[in-house]
PDB file of N, CA and C in Angstrom:
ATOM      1  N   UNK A   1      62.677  31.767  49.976  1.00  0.00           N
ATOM      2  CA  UNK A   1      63.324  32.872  50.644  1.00  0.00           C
ATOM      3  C   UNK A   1      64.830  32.701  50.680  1.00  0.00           C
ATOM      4  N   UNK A   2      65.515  31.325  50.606  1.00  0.00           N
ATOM      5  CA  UNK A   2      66.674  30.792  51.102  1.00  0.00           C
ATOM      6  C   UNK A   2      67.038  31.206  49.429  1.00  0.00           C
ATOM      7  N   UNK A   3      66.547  30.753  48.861  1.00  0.00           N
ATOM      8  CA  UNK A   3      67.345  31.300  47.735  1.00  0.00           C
ATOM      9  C   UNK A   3      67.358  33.007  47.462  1.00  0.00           C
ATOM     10  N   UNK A   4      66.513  33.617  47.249  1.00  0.00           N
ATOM     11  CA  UNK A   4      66.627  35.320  47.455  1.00  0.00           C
ATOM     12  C   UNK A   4      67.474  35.548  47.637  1.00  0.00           C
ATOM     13  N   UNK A   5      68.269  35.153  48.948  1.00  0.00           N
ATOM     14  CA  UNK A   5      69.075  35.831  50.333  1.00  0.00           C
ATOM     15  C   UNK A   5      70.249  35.098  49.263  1.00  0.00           C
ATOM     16  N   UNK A   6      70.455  33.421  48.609  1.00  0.00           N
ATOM     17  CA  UNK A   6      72.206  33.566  48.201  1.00  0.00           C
ATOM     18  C   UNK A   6      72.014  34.154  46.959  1.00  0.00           C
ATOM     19  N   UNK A   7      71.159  34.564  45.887  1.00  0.00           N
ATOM     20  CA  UNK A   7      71.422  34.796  44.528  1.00  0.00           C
ATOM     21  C   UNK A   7      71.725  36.257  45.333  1.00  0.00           C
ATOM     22  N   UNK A   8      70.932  36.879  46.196  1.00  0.00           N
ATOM     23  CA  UNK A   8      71.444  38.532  46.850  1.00  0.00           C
ATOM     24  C   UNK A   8      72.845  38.815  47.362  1.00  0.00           C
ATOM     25  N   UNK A   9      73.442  38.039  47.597  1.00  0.00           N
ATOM     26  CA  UNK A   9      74.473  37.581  48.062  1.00  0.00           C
ATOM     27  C   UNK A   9      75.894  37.687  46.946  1.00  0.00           C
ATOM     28  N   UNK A  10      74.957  36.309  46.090  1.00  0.00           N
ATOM     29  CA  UNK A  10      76.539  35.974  45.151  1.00  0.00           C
ATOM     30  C   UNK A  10      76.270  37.820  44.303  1.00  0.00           C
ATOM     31  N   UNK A  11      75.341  38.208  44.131  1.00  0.00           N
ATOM     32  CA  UNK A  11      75.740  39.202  43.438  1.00  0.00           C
ATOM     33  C   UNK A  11      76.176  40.449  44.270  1.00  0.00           C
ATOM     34  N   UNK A  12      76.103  40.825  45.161  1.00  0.00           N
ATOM     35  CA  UNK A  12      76.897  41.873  45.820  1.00  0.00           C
ATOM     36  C   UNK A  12      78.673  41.172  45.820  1.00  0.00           C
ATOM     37  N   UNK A  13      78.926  39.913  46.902  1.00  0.00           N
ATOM     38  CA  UNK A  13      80.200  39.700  45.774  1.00  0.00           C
ATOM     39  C   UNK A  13      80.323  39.141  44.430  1.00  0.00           C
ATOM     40  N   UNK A  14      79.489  39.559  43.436  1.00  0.00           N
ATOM     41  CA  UNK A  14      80.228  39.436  42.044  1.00  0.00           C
ATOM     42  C   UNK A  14      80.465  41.628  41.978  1.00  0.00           C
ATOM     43  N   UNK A  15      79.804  42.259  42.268  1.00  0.00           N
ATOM     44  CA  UNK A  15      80.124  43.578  42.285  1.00  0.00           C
ATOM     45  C   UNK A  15      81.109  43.544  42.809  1.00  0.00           C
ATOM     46  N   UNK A  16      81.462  43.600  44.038  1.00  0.00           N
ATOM     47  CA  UNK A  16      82.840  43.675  44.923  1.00  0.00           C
ATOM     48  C   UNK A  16      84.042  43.392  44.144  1.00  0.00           C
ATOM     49  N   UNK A  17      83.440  42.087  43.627  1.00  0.00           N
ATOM     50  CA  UNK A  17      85.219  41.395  42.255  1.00  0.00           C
ATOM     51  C   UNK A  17      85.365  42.363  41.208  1.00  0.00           C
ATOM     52  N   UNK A  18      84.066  42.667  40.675  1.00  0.00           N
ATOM     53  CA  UNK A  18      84.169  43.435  39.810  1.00  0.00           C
ATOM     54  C   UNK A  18      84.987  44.796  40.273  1.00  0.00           C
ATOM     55  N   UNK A  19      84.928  45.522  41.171  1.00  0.00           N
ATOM     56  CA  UNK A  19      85.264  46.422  41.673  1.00  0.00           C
ATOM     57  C   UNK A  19      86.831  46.462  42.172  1.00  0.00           C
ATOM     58  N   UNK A  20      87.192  45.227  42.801  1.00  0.00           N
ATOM     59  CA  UNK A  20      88.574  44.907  43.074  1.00  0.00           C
ATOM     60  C   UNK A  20      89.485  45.144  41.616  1.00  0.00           C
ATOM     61  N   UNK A  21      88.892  44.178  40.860  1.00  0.00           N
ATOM     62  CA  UNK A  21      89.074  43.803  38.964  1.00  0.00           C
ATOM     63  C   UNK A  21      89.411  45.013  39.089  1.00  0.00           C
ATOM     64  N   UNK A  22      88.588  46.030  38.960  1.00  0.00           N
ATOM     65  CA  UNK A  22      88.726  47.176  38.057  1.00  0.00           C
ATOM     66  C   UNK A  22      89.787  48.691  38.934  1.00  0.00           C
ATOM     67  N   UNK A  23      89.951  48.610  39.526  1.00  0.00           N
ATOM     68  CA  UNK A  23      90.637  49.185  41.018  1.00  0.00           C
ATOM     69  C   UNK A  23      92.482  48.364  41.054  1.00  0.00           C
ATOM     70  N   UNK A  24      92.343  47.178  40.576  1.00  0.00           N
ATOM     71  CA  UNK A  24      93.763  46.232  40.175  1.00  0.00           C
ATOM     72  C   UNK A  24      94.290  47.108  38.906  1.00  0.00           C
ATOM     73  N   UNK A  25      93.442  47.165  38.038  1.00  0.00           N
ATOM     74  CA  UNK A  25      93.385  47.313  36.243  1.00  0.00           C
ATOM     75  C   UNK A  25      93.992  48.996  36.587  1.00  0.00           C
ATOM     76  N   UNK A  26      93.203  50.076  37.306  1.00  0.00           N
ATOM     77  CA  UNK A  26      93.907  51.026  37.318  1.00  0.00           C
ATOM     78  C   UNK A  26      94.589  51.590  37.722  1.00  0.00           C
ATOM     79  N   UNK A  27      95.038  51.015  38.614  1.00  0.00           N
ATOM     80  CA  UNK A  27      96.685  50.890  39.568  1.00  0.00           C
ATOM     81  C   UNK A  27      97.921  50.576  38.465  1.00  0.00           C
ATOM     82  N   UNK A  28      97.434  48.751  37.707  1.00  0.00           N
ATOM     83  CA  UNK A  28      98.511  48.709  37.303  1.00  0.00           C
ATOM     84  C   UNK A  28      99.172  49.453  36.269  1.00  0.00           C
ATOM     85  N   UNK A  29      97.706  50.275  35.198  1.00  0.00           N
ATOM     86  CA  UNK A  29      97.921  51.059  34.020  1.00  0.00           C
ATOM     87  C   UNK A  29      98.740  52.280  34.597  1.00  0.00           C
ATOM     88  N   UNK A  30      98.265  52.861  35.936  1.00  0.00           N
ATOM     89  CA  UNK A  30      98.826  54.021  36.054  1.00  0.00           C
ATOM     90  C   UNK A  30     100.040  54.079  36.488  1.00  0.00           C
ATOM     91  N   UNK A  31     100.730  52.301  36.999  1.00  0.00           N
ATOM     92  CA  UNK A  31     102.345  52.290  37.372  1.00  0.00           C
ATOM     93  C   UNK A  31     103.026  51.796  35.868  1.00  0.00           C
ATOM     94  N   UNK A  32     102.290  51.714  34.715  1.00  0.00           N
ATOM     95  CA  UNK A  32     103.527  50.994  33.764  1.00  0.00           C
ATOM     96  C   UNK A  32     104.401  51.893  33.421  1.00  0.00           C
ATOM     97  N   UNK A  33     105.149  51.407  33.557  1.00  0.00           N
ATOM     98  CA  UNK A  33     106.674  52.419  32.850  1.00  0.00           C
ATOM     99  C   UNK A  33     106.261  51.727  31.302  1.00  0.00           C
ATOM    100  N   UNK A  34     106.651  53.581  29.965  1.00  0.00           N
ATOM    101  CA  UNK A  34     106.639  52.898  29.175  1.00  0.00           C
ATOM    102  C   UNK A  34     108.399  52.887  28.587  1.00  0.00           C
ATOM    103  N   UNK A  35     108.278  51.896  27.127  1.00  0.00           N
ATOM    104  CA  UNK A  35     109.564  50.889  26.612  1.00  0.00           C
ATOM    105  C   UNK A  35     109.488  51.904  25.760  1.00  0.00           C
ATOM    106  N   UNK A  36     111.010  52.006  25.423  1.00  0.00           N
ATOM    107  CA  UNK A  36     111.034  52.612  24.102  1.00  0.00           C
ATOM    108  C   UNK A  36     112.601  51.191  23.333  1.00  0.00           C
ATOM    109  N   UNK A  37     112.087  51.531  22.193  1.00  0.00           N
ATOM    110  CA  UNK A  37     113.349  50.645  21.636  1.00  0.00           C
ATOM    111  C   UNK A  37     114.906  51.545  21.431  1.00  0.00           C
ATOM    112  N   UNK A  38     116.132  50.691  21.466  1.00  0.00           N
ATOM    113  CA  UNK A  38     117.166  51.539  21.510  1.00  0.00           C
ATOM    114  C   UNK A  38     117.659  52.006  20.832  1.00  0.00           C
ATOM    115  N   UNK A  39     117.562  51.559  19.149  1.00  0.00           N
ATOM    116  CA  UNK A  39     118.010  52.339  18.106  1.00  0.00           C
ATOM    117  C   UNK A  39     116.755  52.190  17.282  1.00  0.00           C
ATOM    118  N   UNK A  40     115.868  52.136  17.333  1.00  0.00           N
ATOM    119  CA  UNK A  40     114.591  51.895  15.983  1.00  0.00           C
ATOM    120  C   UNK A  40     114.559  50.219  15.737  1.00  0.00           C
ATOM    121  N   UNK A  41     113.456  50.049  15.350  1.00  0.00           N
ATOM    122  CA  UNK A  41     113.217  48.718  14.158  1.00  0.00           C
ATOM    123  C   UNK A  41     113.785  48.800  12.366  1.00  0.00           C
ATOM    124  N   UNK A  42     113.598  50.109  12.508  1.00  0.00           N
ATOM    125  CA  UNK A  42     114.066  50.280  10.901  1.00  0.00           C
ATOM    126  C   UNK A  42     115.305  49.945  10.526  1.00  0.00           C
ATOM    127  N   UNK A  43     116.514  49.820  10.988  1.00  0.00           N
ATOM    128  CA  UNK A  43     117.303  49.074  10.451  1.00  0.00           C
ATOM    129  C   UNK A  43     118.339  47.521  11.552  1.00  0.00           C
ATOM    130  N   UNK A  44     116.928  47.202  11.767  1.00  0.00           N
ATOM    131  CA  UNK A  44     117.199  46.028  12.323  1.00  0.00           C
ATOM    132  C   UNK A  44     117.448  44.382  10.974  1.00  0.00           C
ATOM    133  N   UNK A  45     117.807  43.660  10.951  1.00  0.00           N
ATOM    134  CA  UNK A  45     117.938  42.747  10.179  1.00  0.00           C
ATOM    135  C   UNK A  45     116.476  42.191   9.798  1.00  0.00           C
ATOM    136  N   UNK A  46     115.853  41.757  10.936  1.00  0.00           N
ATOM    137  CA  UNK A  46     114.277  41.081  10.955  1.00  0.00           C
ATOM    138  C   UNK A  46     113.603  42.327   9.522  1.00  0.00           C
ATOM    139  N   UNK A  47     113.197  43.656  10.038  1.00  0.00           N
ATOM    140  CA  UNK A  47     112.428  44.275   8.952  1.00  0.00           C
ATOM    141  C   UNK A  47     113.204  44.491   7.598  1.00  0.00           C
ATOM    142  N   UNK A  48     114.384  44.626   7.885  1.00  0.00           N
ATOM    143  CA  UNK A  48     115.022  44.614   6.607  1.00  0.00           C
ATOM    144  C   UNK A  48     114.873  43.597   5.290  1.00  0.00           C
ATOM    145  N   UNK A  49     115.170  42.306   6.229  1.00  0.00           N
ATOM    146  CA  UNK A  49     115.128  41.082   5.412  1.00  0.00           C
ATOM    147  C   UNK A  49     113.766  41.148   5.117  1.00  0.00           C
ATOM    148  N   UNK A  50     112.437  41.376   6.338  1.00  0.00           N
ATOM    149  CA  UNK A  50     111.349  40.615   5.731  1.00  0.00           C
ATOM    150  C   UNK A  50     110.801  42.010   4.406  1.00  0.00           C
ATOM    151  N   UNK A  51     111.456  43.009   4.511  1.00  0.00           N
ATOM    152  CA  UNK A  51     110.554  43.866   3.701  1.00  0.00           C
ATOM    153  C   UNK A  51     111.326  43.139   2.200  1.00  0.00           C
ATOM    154  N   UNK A  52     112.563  43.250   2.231  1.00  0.00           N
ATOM    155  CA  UNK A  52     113.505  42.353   1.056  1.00  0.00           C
ATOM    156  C   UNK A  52     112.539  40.859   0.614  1.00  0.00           C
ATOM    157  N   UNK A  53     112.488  40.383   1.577  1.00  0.00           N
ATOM    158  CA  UNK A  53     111.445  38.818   0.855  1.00  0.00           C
ATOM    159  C   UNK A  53     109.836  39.205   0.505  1.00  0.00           C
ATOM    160  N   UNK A  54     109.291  39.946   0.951  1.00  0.00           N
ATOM    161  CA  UNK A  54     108.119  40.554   0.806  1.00  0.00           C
ATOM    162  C   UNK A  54     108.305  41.157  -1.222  1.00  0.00           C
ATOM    163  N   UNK A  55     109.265  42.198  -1.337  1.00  0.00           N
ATOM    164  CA  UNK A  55     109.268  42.883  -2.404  1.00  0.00           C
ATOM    165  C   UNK A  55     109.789  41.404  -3.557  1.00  0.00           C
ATOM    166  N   UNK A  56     110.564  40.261  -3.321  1.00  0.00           N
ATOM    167  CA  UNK A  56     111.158  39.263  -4.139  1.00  0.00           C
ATOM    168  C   UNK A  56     110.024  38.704  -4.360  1.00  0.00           C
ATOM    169  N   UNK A  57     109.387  38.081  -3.352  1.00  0.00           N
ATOM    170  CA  UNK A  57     108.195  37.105  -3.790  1.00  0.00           C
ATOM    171  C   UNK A  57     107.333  37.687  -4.540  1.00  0.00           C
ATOM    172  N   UNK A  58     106.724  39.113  -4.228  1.00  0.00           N
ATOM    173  CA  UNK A  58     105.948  39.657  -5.338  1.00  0.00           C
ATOM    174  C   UNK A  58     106.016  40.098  -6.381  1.00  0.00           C
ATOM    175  N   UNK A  59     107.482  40.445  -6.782  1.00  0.00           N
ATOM    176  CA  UNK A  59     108.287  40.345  -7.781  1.00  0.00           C
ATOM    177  C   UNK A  59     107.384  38.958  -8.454  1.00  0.00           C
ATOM    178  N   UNK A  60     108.479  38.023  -8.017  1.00  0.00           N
ATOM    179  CA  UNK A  60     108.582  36.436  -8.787  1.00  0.00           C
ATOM    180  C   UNK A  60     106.244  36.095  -8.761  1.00  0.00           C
ATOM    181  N   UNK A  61     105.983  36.730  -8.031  1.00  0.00           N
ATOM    182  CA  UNK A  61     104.067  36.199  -8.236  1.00  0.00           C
ATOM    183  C   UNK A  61     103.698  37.173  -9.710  1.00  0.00           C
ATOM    184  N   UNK A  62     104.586  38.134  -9.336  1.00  0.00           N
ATOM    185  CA  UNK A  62     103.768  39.075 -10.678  1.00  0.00           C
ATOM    186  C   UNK A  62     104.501  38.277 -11.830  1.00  0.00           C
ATOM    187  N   UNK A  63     105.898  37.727 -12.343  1.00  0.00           N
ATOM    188  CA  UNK A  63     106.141  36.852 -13.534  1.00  0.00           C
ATOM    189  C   UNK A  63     105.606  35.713 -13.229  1.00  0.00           C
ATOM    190  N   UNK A  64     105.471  34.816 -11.931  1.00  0.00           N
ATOM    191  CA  UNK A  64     105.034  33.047 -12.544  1.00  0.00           C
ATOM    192  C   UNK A  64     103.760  33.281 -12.359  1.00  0.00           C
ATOM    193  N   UNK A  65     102.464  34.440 -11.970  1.00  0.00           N
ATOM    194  CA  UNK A  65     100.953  33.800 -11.891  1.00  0.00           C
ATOM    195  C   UNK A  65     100.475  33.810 -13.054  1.00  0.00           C
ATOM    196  N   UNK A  66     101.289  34.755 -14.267  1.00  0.00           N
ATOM    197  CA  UNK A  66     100.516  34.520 -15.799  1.00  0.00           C
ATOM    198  C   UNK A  66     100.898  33.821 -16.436  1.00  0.00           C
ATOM    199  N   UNK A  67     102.176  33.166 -16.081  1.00  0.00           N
ATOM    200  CA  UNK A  67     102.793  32.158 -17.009  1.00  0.00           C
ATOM    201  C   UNK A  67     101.828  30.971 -16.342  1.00  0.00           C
ATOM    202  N   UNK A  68     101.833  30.661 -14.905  1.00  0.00           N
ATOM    203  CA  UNK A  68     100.806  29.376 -15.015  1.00  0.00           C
ATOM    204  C   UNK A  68      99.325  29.681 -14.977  1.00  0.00           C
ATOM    205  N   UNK A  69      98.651  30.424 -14.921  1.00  0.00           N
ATOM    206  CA  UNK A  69      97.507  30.734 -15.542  1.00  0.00           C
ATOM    207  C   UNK A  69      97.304  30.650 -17.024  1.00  0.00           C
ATOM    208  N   UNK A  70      98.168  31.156 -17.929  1.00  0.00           N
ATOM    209  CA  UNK A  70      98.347  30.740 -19.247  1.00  0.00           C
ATOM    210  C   UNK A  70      98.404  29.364 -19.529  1.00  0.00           C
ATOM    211  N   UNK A  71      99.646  28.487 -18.578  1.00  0.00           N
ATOM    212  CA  UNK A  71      99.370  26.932 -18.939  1.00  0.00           C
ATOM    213  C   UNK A  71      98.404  26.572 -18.861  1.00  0.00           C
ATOM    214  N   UNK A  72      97.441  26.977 -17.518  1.00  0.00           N
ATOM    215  CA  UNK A  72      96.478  26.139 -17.321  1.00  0.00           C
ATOM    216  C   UNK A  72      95.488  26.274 -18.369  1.00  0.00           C
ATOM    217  N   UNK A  73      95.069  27.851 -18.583  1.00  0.00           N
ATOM    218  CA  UNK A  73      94.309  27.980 -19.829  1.00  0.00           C
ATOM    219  C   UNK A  73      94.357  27.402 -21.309  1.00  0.00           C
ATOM    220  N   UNK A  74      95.602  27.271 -21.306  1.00  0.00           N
ATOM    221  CA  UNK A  74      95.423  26.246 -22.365  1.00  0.00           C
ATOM    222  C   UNK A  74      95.609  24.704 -22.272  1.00  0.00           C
ATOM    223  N   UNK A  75      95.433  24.716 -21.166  1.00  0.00           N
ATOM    224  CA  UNK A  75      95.159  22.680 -21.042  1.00  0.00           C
ATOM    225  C   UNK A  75      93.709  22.826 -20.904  1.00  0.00           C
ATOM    226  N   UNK A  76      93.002  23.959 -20.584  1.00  0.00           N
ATOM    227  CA  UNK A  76      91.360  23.883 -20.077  1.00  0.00           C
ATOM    228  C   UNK A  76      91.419  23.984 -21.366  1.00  0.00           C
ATOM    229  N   UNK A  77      91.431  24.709 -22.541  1.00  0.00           N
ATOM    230  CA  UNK A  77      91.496  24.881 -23.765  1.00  0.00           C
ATOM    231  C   UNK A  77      91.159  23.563 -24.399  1.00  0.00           C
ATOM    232  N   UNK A  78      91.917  22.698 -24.361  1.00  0.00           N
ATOM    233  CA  UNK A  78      92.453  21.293 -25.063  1.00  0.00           C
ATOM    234  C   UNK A  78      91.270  20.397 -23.867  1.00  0.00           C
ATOM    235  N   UNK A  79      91.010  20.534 -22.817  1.00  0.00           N
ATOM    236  CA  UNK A  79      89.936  19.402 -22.509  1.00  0.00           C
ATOM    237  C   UNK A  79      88.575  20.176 -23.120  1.00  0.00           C
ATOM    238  N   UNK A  80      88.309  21.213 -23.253  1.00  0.00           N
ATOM    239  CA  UNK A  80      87.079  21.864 -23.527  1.00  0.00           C
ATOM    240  C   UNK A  80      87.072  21.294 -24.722  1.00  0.00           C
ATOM    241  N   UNK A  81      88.165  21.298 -25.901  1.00  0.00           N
ATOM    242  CA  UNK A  81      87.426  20.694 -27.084  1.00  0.00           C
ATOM    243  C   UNK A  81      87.408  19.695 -27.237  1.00  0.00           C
ATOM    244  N   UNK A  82      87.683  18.280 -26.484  1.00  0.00           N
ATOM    245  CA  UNK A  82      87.508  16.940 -26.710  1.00  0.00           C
ATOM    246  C   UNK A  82      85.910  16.690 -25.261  1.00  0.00           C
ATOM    247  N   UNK A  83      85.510  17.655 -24.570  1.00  0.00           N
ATOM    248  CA  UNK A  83      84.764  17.661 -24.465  1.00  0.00           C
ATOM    249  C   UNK A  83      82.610  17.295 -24.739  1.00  0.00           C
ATOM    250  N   UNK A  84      82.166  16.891 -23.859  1.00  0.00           N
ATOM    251  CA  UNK A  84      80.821  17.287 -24.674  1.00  0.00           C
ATOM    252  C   UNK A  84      79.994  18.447 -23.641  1.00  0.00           C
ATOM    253  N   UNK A  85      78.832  18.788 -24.764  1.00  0.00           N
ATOM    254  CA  UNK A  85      77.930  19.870 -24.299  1.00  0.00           C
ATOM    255  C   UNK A  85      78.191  20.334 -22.662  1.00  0.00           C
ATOM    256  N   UNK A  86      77.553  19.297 -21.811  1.00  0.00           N
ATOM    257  CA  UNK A  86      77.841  19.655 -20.569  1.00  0.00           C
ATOM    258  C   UNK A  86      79.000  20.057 -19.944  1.00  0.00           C
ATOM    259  N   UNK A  87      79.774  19.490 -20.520  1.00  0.00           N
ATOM    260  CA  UNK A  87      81.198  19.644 -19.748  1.00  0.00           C
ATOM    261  C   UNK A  87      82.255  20.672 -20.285  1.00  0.00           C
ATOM    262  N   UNK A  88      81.683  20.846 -21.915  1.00  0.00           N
ATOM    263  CA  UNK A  88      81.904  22.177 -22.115  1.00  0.00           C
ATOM    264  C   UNK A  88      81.716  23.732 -20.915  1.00  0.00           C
ATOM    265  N   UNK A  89      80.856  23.433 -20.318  1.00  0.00           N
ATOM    266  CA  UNK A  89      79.999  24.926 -19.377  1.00  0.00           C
ATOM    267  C   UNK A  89      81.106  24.856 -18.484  1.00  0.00           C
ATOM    268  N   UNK A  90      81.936  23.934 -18.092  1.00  0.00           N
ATOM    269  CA  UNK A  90      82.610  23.145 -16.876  1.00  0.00           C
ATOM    270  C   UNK A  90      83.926  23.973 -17.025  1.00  0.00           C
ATOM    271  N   UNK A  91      84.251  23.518 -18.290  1.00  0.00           N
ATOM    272  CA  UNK A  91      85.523  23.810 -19.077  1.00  0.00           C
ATOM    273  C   UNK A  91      85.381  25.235 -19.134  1.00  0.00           C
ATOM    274  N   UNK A  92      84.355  25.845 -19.425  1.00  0.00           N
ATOM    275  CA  UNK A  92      84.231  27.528 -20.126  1.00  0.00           C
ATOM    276  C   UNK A  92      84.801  27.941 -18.506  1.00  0.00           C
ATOM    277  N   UNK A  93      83.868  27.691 -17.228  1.00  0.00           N
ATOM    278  CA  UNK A  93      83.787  28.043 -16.013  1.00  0.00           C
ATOM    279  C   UNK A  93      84.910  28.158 -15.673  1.00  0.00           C
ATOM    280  N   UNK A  94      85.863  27.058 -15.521  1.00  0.00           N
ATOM    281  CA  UNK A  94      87.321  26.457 -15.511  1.00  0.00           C
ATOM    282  C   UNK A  94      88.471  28.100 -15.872  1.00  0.00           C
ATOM    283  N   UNK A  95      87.450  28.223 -17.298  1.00  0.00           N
ATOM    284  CA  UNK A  95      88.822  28.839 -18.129  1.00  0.00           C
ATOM    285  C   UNK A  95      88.619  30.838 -17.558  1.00  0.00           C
ATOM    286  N   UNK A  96      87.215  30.875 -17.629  1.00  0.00           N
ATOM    287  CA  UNK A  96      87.140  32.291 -16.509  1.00  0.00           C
ATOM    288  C   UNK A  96      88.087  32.365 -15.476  1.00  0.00           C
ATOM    289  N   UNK A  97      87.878  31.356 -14.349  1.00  0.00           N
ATOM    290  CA  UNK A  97      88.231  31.328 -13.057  1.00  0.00           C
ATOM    291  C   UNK A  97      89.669  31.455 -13.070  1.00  0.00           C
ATOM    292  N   UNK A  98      90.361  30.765 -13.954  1.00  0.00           N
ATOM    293  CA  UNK A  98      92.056  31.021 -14.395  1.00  0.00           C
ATOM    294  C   UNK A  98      92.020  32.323 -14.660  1.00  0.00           C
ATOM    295  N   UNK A  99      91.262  32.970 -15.443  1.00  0.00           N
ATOM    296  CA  UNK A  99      91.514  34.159 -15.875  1.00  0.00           C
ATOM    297  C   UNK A  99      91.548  35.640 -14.746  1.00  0.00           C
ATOM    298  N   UNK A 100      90.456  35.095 -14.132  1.00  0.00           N
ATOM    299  CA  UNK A 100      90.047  35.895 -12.846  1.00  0.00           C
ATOM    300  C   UNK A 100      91.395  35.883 -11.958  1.00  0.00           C
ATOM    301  N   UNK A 101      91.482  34.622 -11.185  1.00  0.00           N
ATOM    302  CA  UNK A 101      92.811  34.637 -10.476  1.00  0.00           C
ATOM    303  C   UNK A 101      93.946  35.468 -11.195  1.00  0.00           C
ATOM    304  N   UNK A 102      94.237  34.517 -12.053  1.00  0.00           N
ATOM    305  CA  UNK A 102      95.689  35.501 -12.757  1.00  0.00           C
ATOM    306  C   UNK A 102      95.302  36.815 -12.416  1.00  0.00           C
ATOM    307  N   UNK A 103      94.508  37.577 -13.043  1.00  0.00           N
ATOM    308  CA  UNK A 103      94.187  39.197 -12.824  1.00  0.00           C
ATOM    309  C   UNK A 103      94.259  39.572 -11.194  1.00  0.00           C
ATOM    310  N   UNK A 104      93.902  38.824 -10.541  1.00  0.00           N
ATOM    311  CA  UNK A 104      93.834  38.953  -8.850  1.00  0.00           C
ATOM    312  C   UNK A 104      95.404  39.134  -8.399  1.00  0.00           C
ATOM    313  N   UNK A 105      95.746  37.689  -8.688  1.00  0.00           N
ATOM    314  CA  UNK A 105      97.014  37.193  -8.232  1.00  0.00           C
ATOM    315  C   UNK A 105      97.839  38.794  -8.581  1.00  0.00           C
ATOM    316  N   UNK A 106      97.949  39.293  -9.997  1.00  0.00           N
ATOM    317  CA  UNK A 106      98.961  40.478 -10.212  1.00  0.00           C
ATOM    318  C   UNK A 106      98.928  41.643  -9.643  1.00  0.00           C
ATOM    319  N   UNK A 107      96.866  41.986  -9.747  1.00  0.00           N
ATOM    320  CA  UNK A 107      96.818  42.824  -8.491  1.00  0.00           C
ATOM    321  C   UNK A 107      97.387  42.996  -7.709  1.00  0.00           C
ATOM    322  N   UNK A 108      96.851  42.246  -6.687  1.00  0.00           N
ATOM    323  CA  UNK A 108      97.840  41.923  -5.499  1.00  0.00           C
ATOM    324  C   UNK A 108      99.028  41.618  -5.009  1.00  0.00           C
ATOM    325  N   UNK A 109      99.988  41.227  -6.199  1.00  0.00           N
ATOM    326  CA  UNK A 109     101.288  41.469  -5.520  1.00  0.00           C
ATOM    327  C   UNK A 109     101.314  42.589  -6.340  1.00  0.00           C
ATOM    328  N   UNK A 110     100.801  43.690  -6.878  1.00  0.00           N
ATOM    329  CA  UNK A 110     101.551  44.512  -7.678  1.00  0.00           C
ATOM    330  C   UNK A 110     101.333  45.743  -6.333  1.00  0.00           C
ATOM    331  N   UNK A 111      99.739  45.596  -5.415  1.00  0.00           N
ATOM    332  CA  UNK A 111      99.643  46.719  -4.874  1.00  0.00           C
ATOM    333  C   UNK A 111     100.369  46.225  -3.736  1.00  0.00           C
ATOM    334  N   UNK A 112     100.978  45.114  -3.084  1.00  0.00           N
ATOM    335  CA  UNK A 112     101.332  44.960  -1.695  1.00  0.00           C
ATOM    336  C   UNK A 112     103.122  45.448  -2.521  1.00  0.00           C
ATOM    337  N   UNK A 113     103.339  45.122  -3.240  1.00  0.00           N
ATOM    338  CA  UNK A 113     104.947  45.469  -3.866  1.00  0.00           C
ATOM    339  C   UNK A 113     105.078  47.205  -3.771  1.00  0.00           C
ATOM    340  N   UNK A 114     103.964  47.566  -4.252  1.00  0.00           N
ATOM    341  CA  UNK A 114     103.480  49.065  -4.317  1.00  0.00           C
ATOM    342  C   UNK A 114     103.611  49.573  -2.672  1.00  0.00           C
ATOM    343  N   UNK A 115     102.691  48.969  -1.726  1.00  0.00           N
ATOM    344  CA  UNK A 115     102.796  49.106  -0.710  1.00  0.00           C
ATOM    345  C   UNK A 115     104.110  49.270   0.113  1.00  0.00           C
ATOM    346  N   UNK A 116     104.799  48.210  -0.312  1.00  0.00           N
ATOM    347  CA  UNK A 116     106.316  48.175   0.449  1.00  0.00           C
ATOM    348  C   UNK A 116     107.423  49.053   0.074  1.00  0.00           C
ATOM    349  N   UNK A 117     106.941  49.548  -1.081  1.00  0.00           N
ATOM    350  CA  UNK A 117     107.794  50.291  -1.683  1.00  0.00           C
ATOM    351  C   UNK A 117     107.465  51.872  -0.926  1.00  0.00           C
ATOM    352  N   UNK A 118     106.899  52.109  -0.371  1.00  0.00           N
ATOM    353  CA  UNK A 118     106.813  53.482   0.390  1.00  0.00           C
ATOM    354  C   UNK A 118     107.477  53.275   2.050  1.00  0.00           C
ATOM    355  N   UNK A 119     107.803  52.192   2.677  1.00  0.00           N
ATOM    356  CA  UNK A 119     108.353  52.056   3.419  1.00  0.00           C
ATOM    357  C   UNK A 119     110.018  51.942   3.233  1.00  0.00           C
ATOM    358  N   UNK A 120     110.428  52.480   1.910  1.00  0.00           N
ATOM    359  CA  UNK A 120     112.149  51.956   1.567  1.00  0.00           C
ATOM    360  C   UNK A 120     113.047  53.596   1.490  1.00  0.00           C
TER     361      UNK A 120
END
């Protein structure tokens, strides 16, 4: 019985908190003053620069991911044929997966370069 009476208990005050909780929550939403910024973000230094390093790096990913995807393909090239049978499959696997990335890698900086370029 002694227990009944506190589990009856802790849960009328866990409602009550809950109720305080939620009675706090819409007081404070309904006093926020809102912020506005004083001249924009758009020509602040921070977005400027980062949209500037954003468009360089994907620049420089779209020329160096095929040039080293190319190296690598041809060093997988050169172990595949001093290779044997098995390690041939290794080497073939190897030389896809370069191939795949590279194609990824340009994708992707070509559509995030693409991307940034509608914010200029």
């Amino acid at each position: 019985m002694e227990l009944k009476n506190a589990i009856k208990k802790a849960a009328r005050l866990l409602k009550k908190v809950w109720i305080s909780v939620a009675a706090v929550l819409a007081a404070t939403s309904m006093m926020a003053v809102p912020a506005y910024a004083a001249d924009g973000v758009q020509g602040s230094k921070i977005v400027t620069g980062t949209e500037k390093l954003i468009g360089d790096v994907t620049t420089w990913l779209m020329v160096l991911a095929p040039v080293v995807a190319g190296l690598l393909i041809i060093y997988f090239f050169i172990r595949r044929s001093a290779a044997d049978e098995m390690d041939t499959k290794k080497w073939n696997n190897r030389i896809v997966v370069a191939i795949v990335s590279c194609i990824g890698a340009v994708l992707g900086s070509a559509t995030l370069n693409l991307i940034i370029g509608y914010y200029k």
